[in-house]
Protein backbone atom coordinates (compact mmCIF):
# COMPACT_ATOMS: atom_id res chain seq x y z
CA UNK A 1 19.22 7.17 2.54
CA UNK A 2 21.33 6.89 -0.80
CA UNK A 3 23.85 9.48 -1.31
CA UNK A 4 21.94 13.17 -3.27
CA UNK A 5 23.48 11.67 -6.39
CA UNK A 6 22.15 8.55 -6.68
CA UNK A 7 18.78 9.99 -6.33
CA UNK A 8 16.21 10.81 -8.91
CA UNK A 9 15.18 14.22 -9.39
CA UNK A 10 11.60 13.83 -8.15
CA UNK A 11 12.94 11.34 -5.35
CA UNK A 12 15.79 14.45 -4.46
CA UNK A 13 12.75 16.67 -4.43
CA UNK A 14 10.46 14.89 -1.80
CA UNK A 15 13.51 14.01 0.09
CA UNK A 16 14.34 17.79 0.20
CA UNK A 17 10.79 18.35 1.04
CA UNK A 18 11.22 15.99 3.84
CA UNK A 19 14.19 17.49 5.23
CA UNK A 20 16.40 14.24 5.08
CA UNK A 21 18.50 16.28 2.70
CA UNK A 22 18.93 19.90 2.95
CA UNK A 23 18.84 22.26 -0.66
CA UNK A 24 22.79 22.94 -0.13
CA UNK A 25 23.70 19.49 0.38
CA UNK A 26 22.15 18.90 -2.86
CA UNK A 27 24.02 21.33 -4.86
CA UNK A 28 27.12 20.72 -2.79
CA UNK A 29 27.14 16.79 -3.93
CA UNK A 30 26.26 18.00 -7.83
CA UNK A 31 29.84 20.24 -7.33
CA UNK A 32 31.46 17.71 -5.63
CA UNK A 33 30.23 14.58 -8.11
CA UNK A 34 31.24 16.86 -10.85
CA UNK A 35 34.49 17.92 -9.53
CA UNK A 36 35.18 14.10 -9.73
CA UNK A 37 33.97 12.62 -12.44
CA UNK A 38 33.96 15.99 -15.16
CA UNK A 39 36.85 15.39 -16.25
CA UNK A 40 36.32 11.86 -17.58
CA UNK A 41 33.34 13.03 -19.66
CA UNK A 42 33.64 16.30 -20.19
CA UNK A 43 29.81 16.85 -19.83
CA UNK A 44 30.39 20.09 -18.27
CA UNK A 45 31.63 23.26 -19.67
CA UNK A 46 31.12 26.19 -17.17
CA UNK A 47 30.22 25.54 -13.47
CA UNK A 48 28.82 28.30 -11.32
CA UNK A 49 29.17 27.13 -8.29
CA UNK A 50 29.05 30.12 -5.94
CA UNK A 51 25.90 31.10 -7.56
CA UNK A 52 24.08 27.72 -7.08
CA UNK A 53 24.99 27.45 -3.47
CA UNK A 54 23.50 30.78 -2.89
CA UNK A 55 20.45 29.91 -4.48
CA UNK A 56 20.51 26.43 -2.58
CA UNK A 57 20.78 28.52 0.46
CA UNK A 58 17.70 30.88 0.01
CA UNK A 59 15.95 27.47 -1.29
CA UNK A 60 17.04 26.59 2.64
CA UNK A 61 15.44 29.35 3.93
CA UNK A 62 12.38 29.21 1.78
CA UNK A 63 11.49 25.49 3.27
CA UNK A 64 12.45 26.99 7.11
CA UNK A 65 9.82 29.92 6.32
CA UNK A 66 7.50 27.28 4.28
CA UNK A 67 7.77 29.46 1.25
CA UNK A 68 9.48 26.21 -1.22
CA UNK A 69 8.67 26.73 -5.03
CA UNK A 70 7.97 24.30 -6.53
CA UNK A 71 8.16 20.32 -7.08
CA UNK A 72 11.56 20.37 -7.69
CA UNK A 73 12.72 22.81 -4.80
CA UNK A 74 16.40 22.22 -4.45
CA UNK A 75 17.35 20.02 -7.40
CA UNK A 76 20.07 20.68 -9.26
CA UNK A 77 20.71 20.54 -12.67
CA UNK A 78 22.64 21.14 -15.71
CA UNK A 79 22.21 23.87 -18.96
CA UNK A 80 23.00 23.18 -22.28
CA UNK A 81 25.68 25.69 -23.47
CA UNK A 82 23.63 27.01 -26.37
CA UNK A 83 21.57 28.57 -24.70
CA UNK A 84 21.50 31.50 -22.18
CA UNK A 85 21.32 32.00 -18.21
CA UNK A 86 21.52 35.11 -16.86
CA UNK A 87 25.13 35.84 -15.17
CA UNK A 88 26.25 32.70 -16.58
CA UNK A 89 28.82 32.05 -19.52
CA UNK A 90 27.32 31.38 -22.46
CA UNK A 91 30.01 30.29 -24.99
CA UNK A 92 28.18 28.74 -27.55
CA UNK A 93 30.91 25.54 -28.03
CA UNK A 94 32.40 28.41 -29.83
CA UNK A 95 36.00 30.60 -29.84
CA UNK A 96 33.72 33.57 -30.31
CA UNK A 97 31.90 33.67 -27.62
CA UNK A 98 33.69 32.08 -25.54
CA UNK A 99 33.70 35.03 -22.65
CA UNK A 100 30.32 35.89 -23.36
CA UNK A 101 27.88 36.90 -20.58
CA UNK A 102 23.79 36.72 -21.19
CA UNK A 103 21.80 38.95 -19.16
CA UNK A 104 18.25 36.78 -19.26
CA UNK A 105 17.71 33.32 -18.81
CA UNK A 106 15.67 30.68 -21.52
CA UNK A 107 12.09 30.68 -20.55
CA UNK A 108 12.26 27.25 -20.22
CA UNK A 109 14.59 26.81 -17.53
CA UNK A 110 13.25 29.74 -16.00
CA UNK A 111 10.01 27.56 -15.87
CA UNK A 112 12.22 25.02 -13.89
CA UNK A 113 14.16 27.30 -11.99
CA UNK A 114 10.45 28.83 -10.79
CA UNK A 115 9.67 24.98 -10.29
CA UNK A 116 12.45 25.41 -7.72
CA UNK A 117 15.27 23.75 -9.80
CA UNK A 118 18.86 24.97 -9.41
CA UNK A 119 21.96 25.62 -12.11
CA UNK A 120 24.88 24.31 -11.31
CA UNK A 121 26.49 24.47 -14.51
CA UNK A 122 26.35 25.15 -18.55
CA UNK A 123 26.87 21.97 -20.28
CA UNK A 124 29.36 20.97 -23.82
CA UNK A 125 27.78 21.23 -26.91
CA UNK A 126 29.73 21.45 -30.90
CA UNK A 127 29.79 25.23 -32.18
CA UNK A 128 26.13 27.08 -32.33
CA UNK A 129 25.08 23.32 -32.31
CA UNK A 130 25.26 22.28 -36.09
CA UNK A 131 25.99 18.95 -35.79
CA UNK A 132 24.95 15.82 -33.71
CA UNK A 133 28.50 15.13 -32.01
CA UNK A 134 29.50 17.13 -29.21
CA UNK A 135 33.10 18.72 -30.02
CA UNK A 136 34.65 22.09 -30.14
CA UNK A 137 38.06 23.62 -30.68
CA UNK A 138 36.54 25.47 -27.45
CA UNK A 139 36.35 22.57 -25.12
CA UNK A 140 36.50 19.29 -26.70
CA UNK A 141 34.77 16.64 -26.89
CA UNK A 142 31.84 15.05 -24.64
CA UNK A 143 32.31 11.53 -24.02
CA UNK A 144 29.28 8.91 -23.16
CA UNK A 145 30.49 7.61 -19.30
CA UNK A 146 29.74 3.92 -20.94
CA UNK A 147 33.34 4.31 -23.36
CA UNK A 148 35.64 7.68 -23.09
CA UNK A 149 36.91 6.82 -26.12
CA UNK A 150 33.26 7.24 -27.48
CA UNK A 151 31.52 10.46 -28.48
CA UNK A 152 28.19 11.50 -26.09
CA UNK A 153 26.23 12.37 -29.24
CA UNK A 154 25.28 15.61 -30.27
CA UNK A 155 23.92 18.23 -30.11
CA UNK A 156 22.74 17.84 -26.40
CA UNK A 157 25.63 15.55 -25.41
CA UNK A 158 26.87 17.44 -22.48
CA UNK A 159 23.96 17.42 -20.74
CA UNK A 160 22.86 13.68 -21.67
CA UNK A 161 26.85 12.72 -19.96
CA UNK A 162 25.84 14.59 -16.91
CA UNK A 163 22.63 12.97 -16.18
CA UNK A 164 24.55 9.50 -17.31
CA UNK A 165 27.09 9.92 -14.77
CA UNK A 166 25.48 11.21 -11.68
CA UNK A 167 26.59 14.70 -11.47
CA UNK A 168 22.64 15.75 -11.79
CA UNK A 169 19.25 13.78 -12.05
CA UNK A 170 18.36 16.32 -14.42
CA UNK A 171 19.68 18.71 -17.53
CA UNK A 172 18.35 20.55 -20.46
CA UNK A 173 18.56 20.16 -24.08
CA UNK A 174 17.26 21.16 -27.17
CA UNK A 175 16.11 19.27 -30.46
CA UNK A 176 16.08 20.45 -34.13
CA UNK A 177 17.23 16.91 -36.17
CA UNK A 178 18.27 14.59 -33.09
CA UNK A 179 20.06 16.79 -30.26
CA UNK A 180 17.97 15.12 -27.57
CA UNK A 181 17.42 11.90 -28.23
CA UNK A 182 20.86 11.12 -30.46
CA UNK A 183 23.16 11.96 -27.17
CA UNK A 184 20.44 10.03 -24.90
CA UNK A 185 20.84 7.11 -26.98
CA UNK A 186 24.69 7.12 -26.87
CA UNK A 187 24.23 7.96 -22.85
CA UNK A 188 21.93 5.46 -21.81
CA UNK A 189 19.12 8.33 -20.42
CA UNK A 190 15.86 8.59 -21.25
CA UNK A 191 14.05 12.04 -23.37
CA UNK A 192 10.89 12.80 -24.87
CA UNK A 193 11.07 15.66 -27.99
CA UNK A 194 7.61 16.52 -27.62
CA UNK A 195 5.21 17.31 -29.85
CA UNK A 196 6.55 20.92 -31.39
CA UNK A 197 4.66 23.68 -29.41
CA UNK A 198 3.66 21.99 -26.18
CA UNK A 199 7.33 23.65 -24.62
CA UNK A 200 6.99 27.54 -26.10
CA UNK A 201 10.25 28.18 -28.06
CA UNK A 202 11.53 31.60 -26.19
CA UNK A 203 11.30 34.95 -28.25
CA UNK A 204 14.52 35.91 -27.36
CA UNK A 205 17.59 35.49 -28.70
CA UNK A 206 17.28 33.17 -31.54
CA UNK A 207 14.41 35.23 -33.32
CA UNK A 208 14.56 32.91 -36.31
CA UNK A 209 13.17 30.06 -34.71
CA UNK A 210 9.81 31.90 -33.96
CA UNK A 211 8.77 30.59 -37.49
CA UNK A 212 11.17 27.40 -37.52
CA UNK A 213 9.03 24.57 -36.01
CA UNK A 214 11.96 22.03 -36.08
CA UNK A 215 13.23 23.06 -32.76
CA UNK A 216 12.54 22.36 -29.04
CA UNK A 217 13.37 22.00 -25.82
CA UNK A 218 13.09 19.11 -22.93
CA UNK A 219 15.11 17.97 -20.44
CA UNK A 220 16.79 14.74 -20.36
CA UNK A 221 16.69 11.93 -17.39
CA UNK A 222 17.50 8.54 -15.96
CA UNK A 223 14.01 8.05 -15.11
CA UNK A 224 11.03 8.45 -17.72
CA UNK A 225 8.88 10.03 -14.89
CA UNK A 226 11.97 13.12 -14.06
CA UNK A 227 11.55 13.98 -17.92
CA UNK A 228 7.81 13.78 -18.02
CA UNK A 229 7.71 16.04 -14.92
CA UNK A 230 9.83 18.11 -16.60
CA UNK A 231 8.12 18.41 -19.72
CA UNK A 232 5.43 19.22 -17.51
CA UNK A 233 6.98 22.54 -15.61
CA UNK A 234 8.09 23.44 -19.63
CA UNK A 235 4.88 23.65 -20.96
CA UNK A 236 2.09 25.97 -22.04
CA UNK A 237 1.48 28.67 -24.58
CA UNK A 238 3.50 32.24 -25.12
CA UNK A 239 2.81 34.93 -26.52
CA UNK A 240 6.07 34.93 -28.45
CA UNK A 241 5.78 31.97 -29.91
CA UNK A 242 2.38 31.28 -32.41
CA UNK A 243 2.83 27.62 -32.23
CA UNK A 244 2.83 27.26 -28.77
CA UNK A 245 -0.67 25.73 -27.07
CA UNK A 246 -1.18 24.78 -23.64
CA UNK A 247 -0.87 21.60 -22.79
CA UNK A 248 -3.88 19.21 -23.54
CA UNK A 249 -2.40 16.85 -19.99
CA UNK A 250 0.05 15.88 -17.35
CA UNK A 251 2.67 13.65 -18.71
CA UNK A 252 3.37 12.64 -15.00
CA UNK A 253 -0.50 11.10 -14.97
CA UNK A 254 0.88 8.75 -18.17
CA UNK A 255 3.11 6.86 -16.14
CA UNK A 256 1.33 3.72 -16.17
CA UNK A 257 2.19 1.88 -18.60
CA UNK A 258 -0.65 0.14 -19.98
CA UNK A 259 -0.63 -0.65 -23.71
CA UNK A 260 -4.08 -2.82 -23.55
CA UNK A 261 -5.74 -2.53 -27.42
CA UNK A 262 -3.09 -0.25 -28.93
CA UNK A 263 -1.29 -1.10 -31.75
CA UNK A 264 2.60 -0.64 -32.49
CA UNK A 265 4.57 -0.36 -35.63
CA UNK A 266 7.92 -1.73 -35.53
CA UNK A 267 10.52 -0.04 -38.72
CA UNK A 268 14.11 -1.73 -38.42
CA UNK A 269 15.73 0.95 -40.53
CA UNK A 270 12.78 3.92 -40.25
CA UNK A 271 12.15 2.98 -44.29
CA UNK A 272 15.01 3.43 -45.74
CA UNK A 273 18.52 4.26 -43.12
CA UNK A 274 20.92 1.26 -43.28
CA UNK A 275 21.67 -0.30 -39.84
CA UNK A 276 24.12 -1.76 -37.91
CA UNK A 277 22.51 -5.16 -36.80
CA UNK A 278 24.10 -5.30 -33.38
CA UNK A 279 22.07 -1.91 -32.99
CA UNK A 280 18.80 -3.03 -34.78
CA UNK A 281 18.89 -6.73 -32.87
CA UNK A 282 18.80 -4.83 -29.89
CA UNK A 283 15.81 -2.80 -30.03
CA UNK A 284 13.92 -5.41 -31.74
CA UNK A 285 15.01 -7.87 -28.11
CA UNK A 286 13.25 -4.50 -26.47
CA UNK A 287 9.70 -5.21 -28.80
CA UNK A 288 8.37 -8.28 -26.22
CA UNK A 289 8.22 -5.51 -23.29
CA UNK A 290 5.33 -3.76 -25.13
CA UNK A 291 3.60 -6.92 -25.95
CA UNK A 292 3.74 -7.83 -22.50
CA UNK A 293 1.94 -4.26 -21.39
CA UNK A 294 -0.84 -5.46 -23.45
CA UNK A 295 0.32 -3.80 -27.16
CA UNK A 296 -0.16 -5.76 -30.65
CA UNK A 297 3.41 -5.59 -32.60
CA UNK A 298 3.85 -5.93 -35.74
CA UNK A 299 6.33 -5.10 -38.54
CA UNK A 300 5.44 -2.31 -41.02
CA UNK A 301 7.07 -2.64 -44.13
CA UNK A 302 7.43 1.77 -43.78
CA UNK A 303 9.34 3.15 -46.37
CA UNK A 304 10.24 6.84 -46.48
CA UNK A 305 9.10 8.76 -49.77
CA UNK A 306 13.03 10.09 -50.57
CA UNK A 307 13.74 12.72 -53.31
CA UNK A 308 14.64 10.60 -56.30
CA UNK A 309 14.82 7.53 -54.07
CA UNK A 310 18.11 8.69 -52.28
CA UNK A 311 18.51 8.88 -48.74
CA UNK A 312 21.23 11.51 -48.77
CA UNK A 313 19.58 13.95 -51.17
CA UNK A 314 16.40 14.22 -48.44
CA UNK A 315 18.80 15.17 -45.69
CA UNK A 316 20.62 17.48 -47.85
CA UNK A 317 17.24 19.07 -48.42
CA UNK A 318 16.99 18.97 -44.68
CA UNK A 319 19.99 20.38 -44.02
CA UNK A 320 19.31 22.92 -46.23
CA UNK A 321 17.25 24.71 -44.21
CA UNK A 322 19.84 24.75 -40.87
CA UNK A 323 22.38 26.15 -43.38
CA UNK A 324 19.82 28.69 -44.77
CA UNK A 325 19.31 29.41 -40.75
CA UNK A 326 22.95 29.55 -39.60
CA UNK A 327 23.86 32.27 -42.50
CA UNK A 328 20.65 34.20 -41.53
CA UNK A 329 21.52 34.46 -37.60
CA UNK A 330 25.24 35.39 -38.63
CA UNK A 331 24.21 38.03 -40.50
CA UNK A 332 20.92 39.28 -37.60
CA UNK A 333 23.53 39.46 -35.40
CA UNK A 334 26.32 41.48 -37.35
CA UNK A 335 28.91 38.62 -37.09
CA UNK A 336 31.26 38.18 -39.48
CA UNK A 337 32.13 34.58 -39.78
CA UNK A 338 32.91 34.25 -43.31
CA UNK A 339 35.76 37.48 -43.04
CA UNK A 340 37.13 38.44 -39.47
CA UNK A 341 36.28 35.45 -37.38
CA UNK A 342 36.61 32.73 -40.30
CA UNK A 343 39.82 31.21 -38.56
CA UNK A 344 37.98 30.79 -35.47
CA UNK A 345 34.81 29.27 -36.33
CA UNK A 346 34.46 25.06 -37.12
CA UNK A 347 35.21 24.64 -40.61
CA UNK A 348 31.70 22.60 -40.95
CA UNK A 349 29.88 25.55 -39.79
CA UNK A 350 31.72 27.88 -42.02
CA UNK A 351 30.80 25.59 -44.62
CA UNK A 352 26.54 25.97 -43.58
CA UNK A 353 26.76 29.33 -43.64
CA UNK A 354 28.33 29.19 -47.10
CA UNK A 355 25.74 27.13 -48.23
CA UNK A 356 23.18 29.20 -46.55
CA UNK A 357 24.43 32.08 -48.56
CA UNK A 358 23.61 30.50 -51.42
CA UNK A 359 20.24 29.47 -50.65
CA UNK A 360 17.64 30.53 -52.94
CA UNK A 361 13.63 31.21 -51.27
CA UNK A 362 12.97 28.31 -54.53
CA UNK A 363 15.17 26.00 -52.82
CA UNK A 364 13.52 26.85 -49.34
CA UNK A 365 10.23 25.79 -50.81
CA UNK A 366 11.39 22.66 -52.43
CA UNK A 367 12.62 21.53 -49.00
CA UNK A 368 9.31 22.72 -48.03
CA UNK A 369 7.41 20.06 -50.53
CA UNK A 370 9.29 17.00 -49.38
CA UNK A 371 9.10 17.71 -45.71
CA UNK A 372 5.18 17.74 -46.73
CA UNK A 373 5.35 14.17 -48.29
CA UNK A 374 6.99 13.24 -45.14
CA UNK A 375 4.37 14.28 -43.62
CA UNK A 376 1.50 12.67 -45.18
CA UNK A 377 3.45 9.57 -45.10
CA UNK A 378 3.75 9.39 -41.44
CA UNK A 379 0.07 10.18 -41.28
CA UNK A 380 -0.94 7.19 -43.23
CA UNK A 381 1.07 5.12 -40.95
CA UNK A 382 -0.48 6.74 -37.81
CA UNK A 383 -3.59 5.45 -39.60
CA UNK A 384 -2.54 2.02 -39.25
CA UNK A 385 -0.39 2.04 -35.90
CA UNK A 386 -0.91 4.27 -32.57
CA UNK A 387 2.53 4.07 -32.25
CA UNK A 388 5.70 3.87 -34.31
CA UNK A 389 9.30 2.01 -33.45
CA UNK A 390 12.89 2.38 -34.27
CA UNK A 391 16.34 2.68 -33.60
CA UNK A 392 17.39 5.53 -32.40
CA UNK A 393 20.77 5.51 -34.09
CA UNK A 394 22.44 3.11 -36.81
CA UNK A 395 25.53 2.49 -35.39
CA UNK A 396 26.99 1.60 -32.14
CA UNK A 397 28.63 4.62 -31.29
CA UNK A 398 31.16 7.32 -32.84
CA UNK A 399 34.56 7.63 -32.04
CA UNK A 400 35.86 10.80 -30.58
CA UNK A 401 38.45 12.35 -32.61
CA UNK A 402 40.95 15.49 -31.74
CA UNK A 403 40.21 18.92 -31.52
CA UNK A 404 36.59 19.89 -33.42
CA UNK A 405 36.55 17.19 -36.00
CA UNK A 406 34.43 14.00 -34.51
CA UNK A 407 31.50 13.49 -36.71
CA UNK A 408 29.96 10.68 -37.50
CA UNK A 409 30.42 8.29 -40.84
CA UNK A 410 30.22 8.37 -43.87
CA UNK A 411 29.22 5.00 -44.56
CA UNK A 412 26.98 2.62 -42.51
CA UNK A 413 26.46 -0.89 -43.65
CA UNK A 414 28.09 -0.35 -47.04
CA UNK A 415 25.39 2.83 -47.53
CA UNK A 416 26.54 6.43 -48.27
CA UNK A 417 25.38 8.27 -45.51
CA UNK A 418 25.94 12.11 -44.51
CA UNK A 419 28.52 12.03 -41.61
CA UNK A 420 26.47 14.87 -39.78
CA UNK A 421 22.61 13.68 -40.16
CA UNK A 422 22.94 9.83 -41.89
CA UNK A 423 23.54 7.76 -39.13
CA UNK A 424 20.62 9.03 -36.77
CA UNK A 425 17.32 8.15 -37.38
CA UNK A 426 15.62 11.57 -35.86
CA UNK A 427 15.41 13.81 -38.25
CA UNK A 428 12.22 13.16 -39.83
CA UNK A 429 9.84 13.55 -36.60
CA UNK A 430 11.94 16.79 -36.44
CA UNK A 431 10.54 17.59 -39.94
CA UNK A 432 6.61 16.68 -38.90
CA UNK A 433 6.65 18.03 -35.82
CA UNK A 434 5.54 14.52 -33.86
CA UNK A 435 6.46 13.52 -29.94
CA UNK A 436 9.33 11.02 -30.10
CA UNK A 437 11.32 9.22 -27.03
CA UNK A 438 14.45 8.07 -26.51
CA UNK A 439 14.64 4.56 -24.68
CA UNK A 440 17.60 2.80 -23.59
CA UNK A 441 17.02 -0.67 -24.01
CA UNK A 442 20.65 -1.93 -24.14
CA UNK A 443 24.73 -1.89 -24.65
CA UNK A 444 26.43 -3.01 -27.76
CA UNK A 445 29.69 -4.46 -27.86
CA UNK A 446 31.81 -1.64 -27.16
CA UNK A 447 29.76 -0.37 -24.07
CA UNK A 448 27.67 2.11 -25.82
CA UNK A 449 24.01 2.21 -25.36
CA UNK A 450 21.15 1.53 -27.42
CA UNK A 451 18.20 3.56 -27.26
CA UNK A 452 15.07 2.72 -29.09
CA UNK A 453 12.55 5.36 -30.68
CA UNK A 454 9.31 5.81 -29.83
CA UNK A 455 7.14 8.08 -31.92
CA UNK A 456 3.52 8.92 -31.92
CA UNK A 457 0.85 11.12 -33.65
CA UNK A 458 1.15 14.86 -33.12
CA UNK A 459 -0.21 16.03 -29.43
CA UNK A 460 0.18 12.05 -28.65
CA UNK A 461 2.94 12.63 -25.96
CA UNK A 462 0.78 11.11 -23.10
CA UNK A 463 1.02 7.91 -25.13
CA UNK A 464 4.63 7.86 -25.99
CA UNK A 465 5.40 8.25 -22.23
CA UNK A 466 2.75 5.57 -21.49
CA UNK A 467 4.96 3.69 -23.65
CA UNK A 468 8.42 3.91 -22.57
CA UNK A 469 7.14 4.02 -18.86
CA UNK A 470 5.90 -0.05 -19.98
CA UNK A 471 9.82 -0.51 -21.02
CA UNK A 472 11.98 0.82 -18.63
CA UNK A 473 9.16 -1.61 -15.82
CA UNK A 474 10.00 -4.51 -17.59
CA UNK A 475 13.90 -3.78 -18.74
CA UNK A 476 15.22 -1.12 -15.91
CA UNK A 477 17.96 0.42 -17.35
CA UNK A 478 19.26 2.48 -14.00
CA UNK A 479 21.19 -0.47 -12.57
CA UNK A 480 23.85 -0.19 -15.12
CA UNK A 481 24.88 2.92 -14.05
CA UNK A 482 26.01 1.06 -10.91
CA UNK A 483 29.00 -0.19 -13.12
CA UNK A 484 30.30 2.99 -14.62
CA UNK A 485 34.27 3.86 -14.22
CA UNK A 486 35.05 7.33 -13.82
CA UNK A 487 38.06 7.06 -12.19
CA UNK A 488 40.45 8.86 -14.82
CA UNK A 489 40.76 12.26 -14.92
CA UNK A 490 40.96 13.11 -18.55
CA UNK A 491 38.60 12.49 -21.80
């Protein structure tokens, strides 16, 4: 028997089930793994350890009395920081908040914590999220467990270092530009953002977001079949939320992998992004797996239809929106950032919720017309291919900096891009609402992992993890976490 931590979270789970390895002795390897290796990533934030081992012990008594939950009784796992679990710090990356206690838990790790799952721990994550680095005057910066020196990605990137170095098979994140799949890139773990609505978006707190499709939740994995599982125990329709549906299938029946008669799209630079071409040879080495599960590859010539034929002015048009969204929930929730607390708060976010101020309903719709032509562009490719390719990220990394500032560049290739949203290829499922995966199909230079994108029509999830589950059987990506060094003790 491998050690709790080397385990997957579904393998954990049956051998929990099996009694080789008891509920506490689960959670008591997540502490202990974390109490080693934490502080060379800095994945996690707050750890509640007392509470976990209480829950791992009634999880104990519930297999003695055969009363066990759910299909992943005993697990542990991490929480991204942003959002809440009752009796647990919530701190928000922020100064703020930083003592903050929530008295309910996210609906959807309540669905996983009804599934049996138990938190051991809130994970890093930048201030309220804004930006897709994880750093904070708070805590610091997350570093991927491939290169310290390198940032884990953002928003999510606490959680996606966890997962990457052992200390649980399984932690949640959350996705509004590139939050999941940006940190699981940079981590070498595997997420699906899937299709907007399958996970319900909770009513409460972040009101806003009931009428802000951009945003979800998922959990991220080393294995695609722990994230399609736990897609699965995230799913179905609420009340609270009127784009929520239940889901159509089982993303743990898609784990096949056969690609026989579909048709993939491969986009080097997603029609427009300029990439690094140690990045973009690497996913295209990944393009052979599909073709050997039975997919036709091609090229597709995609090109973005960008505002004036500028990259940057789309995502400042996207960004738009997050601003208009950060200076709304600042003022729902009687905070004031821009007076009191302004010496606390990142500069950058202070900066969105400037901008936000500003924003005019005119402007809101504007943004609304583009992400429309996005839109109808992606469905004309989804005409043409049942599945679409990318990078996941331009570049081969970012470096951590000091304190809150580590963002990402402003150039790429020679290319103006915006050092928050420019380098990351995400954004625009984020902005139609389609499934897309993060697969690692590699290390660059420095270390860092590659992932590669896989995107698919709306309510095509099945088919995305059909897809990834046909690249990590050919190109299994777990064995280099054999090689990690987490020795040191500080980021």
């Amino acid at each position: 028997m491998s050690e709790p931590t080397e385990l997957s979270a579904i393998r954990l789970a049956e051998a929990i089930r099996n009694r080789e390895i008891s509920p506490v002795e689960a959670v008591q390897a997540a502490l202990d793994r974390i109490e080693k290796v934490n502080p060379a990533v800095n994945a996690f934030v707050t750890v509640c350890g007392e509470r976990a081992l209480e829950r791992a012990a009634e999880a104990e008594r519930a297999l003695a009395d055969g009363t066990a939950t759910g299909p992943l009784h005993g697990v542990p796992i991490g929480v991204k920081d942003l959002d809440p679990v009752a009796g647990v710090r919530m701190a928000r990356g922020s100064l703020v908040f930083a003592e903050d206690i929530p008295q309910e838990t996210i609906l959807c790790v309540e669905k996983l914590e009804q599934a049996g799952a138990i938190v051991v721990g809130k994970t890093n994550t930048p201030e309220f999220g804004f930006k897709a680095t994880t750093d904070s005057a708070l805590f610091g910066p997350a570093s991927t467990p491939f290169n310290r020196a390198m940032n884990a990605g953002g928003s999510s990137g606490g959680s996606a270092a966890a997962v990457s170095s052992g200390m649980v098979p399984l932690a949640q994140g959350s996705d509004a530009g590139g939050s999941l799949r940006v940190p699981a890139a940079f981590c070498g773990v595997f997420t699906l953002m899937p299709t907007f609505g399958r996970v319900p978006v909770p009513a409460k707190p972040n009101a806003f977001r009931r009428f802000n499709p951009m945003v979800c939740y998922a959990p991220l994995a080393r294995t695609v079949a722990d994230a399609a599982l736990g897609v699965d125990l995230m799913s179905g329709a609420h009340p609270y939320d009127p784009y929520s549906f239940p889901a159509p299938e089982k993303l743990t029946d898609a784990l096949h992998g056969d690609l026989t008669g579909l048709t993939v799209g491969y986009s080097p630079d997603l029609g427009g992004y300029p990439v690094e071409p140690e990045v973009e040879a690497a996913v295209r080495a990944a393009l052979p797996a599909l073709r050997d599960a039975g997919a036709t590859v091609e090229e597709t010539g995609f090109r973005l239809p960008l505002p004036h034929g500028d990259l940057t002015a789309m995502w400042r048009r996207y960004l738009s929106v997050a601003h208009a969204e950060s200076a709304a929930i600042s003022r729902d929730n009687g905070i004031d950032l821009l007076g009191a607390y302004a010496g606390s708060i990142d500069q950058g976010y202070l900066d969105s919720v400037r901008v936000g101020e500003s924003f005019s309903a005119v402007d809101f719709r504007l943004e609304d017309l583009d992400r429309t032509r996005v839109l109808y562009a992606f469905e004309e490719l989804f005409d043409r291919y049942d599945l679409v390719v990318s990078p996941v990220n331009a570049v081969a990394g970012i470096p951590n900096s000091s304190g809150r500032d580590t963002v990402g560049p402003d150039t790429v290739e020679g290319q103006v891009v915006d050092p928050f949203v420019g380098w990351s290829l995400t954004s625009p499922f984020n902005l139609i609402g389609s499934p897309a995966a993060s697969v690692p199909v590699g290390r660059a230079r420095n270390g860092v992992p590659v992932g590669l994108q896989l995107a698919a029509r709306r309510r095509n999830d099945a088919l995305v993890v059909r897809a990834a589950a046909a690249i990590e059987s050919r190109l299994p990506w777990a064995a280099g976490y054999e090689d990690l060094d987490l020795d040191a003790t500080t980021v």
